[in-house]
N, C-alpha and C. Protein backbone atom coordinates (compact mmCIF):
# COMPACT_ATOMS: atom_id res chain seq x y z
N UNK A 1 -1.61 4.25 -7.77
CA UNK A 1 -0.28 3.85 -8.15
C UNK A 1 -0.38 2.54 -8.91
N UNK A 2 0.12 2.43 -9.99
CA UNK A 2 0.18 1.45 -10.63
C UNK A 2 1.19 0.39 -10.61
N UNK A 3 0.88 -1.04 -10.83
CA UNK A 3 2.14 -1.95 -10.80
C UNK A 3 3.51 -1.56 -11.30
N UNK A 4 3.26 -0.84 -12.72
CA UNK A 4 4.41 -0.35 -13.32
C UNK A 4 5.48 0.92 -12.06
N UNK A 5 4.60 1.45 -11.55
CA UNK A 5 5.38 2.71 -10.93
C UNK A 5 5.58 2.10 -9.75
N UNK A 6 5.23 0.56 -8.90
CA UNK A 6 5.65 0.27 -7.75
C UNK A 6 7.29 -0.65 -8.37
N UNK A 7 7.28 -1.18 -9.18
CA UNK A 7 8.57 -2.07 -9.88
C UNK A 7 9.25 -1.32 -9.75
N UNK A 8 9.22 0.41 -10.32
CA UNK A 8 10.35 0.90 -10.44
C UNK A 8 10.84 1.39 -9.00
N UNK A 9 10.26 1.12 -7.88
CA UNK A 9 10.77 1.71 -6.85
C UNK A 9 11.62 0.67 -6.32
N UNK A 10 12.55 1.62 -5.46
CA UNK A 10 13.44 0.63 -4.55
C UNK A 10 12.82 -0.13 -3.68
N UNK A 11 13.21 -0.56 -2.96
CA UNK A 11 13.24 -2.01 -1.63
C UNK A 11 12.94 -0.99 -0.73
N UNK A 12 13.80 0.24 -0.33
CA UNK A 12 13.42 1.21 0.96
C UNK A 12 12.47 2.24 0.56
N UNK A 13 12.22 2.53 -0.62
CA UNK A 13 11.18 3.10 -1.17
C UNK A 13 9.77 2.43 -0.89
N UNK A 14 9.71 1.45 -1.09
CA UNK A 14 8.33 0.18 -0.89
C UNK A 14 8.37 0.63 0.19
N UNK A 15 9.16 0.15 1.34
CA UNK A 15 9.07 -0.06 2.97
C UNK A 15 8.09 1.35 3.61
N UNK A 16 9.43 2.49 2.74
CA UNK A 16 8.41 3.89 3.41
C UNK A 16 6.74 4.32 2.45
N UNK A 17 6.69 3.29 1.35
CA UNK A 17 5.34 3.42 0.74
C UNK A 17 4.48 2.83 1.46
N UNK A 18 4.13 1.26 1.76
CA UNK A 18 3.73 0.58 2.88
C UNK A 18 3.62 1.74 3.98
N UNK A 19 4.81 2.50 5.01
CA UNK A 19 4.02 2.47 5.99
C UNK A 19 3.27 3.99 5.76
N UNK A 20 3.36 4.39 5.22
CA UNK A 20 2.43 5.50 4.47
C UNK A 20 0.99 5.79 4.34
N UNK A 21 0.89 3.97 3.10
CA UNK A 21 0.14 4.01 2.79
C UNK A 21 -1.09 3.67 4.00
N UNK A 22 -0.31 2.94 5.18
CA UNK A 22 -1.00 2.09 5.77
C UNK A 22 -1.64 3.13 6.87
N UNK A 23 -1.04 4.35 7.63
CA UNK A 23 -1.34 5.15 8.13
C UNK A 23 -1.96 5.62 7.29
N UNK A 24 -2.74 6.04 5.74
CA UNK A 24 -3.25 6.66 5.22
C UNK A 24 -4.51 5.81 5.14
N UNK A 25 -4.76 4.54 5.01
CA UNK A 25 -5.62 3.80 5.42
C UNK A 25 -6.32 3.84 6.71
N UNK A 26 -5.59 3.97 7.88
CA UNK A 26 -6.27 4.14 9.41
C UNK A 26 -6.71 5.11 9.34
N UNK A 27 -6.28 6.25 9.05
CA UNK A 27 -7.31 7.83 9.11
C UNK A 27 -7.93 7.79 8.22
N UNK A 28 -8.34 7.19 7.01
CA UNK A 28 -9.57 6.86 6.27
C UNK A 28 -10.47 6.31 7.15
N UNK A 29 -10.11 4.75 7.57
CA UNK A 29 -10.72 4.09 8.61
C UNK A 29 -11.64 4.55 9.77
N UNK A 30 -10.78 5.21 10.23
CA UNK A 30 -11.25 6.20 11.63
C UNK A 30 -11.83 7.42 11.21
N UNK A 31 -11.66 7.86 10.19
CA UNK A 31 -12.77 9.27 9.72
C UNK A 31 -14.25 8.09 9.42
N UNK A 32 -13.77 7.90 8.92
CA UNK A 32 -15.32 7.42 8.14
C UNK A 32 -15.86 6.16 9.26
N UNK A 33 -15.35 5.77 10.09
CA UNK A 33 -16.04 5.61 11.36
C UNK A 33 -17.12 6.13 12.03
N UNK A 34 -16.17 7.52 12.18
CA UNK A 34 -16.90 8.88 13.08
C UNK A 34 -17.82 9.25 12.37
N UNK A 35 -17.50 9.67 10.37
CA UNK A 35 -18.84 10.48 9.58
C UNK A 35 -18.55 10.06 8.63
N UNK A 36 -19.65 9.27 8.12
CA UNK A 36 -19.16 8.67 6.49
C UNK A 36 -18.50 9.97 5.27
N UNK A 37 -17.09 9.35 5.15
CA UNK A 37 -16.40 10.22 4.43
C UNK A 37 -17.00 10.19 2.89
N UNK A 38 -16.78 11.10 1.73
CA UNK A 38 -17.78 11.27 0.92
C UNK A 38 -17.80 10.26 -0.23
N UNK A 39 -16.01 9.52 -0.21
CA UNK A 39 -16.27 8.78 -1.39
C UNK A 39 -15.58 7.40 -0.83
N UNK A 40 -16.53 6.36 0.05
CA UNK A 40 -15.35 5.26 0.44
C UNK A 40 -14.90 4.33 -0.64
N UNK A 41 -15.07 4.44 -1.33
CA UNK A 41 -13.92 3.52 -2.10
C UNK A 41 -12.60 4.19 -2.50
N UNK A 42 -12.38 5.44 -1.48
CA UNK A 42 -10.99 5.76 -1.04
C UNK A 42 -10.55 4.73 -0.05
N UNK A 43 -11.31 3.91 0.81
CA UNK A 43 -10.83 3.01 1.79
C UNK A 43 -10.16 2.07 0.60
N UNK A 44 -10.88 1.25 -0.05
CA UNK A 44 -10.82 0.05 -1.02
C UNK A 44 -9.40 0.63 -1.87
N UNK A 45 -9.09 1.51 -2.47
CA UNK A 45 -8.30 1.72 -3.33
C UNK A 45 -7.09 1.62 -2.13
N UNK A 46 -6.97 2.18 -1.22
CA UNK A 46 -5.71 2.06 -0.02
C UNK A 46 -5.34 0.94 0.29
N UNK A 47 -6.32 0.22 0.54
CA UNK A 47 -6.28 -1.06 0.79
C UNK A 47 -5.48 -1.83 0.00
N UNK A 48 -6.12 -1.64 -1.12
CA UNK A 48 -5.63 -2.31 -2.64
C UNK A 48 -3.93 -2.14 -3.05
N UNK A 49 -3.75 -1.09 -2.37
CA UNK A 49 -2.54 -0.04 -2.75
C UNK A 49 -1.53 -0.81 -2.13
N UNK A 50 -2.02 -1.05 -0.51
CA UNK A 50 -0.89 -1.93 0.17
C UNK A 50 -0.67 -2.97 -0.15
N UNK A 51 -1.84 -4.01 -0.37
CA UNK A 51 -1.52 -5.09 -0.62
C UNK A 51 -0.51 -5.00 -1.91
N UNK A 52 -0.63 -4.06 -3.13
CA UNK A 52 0.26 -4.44 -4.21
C UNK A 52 1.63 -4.13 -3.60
N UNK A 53 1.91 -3.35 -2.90
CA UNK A 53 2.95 -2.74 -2.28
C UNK A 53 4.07 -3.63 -1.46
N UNK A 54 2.65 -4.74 -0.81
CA UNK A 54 3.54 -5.76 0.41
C UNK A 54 3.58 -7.38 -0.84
N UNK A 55 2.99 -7.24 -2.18
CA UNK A 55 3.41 -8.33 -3.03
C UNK A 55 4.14 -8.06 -2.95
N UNK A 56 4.88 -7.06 -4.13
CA UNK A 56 6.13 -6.72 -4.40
C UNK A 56 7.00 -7.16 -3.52
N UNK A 57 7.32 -6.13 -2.17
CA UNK A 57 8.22 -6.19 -1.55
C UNK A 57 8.32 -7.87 -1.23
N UNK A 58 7.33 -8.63 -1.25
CA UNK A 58 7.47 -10.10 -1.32
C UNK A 58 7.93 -10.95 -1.54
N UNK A 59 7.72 -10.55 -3.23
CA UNK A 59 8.09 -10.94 -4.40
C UNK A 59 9.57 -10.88 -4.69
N UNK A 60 10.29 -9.65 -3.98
CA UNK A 60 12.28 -9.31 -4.32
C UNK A 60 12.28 -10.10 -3.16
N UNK A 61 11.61 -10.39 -1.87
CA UNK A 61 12.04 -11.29 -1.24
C UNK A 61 12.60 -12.21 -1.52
N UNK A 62 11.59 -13.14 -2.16
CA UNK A 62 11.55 -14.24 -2.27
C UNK A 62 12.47 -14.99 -3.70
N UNK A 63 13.29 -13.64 -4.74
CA UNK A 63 13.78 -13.44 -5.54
C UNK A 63 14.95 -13.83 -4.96
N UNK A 64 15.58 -13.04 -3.99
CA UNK A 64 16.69 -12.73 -3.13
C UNK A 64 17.07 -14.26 -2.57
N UNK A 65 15.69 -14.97 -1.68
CA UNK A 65 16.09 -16.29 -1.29
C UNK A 65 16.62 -17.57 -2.54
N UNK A 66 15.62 -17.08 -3.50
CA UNK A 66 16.30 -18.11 -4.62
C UNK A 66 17.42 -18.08 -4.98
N UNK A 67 18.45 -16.86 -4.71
CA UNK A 67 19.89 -17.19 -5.60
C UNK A 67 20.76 -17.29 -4.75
């Protein structure tokens, strides 16, 4: 997912992307625990995914407090 396609989402859109993404991260996590899954920099890209996910939602935060 790209920066461009997280902007265009809503505020409750982010929220249910986050927790998505983040459960999609733990069963990466926990598979490839048990048996190295075949390509982990599926972990790294999830990872990556949230963090842009929890800027954003940050970011209108902190938009919101300024005015």
């Amino acid at each position: 997912m790209t920066q461009a396609d997280i902007k265009q989402l809503s505020t409750s859109d982010l929220n249910g992307r986050i927790k998505e993404e983040k459960s999609t991260l733990a069963k990466l996590k926990l598979n490839h625990s048990v048996s190295p899954i075949e390509n982990p920099l599926k972990i790294t890209f999830s990872r990556k995914t949230v963090a842009r996910l929890q800027t954003e939602l940050r970011s209108r935060e902190l938009a919101l407090a300024k005015k």
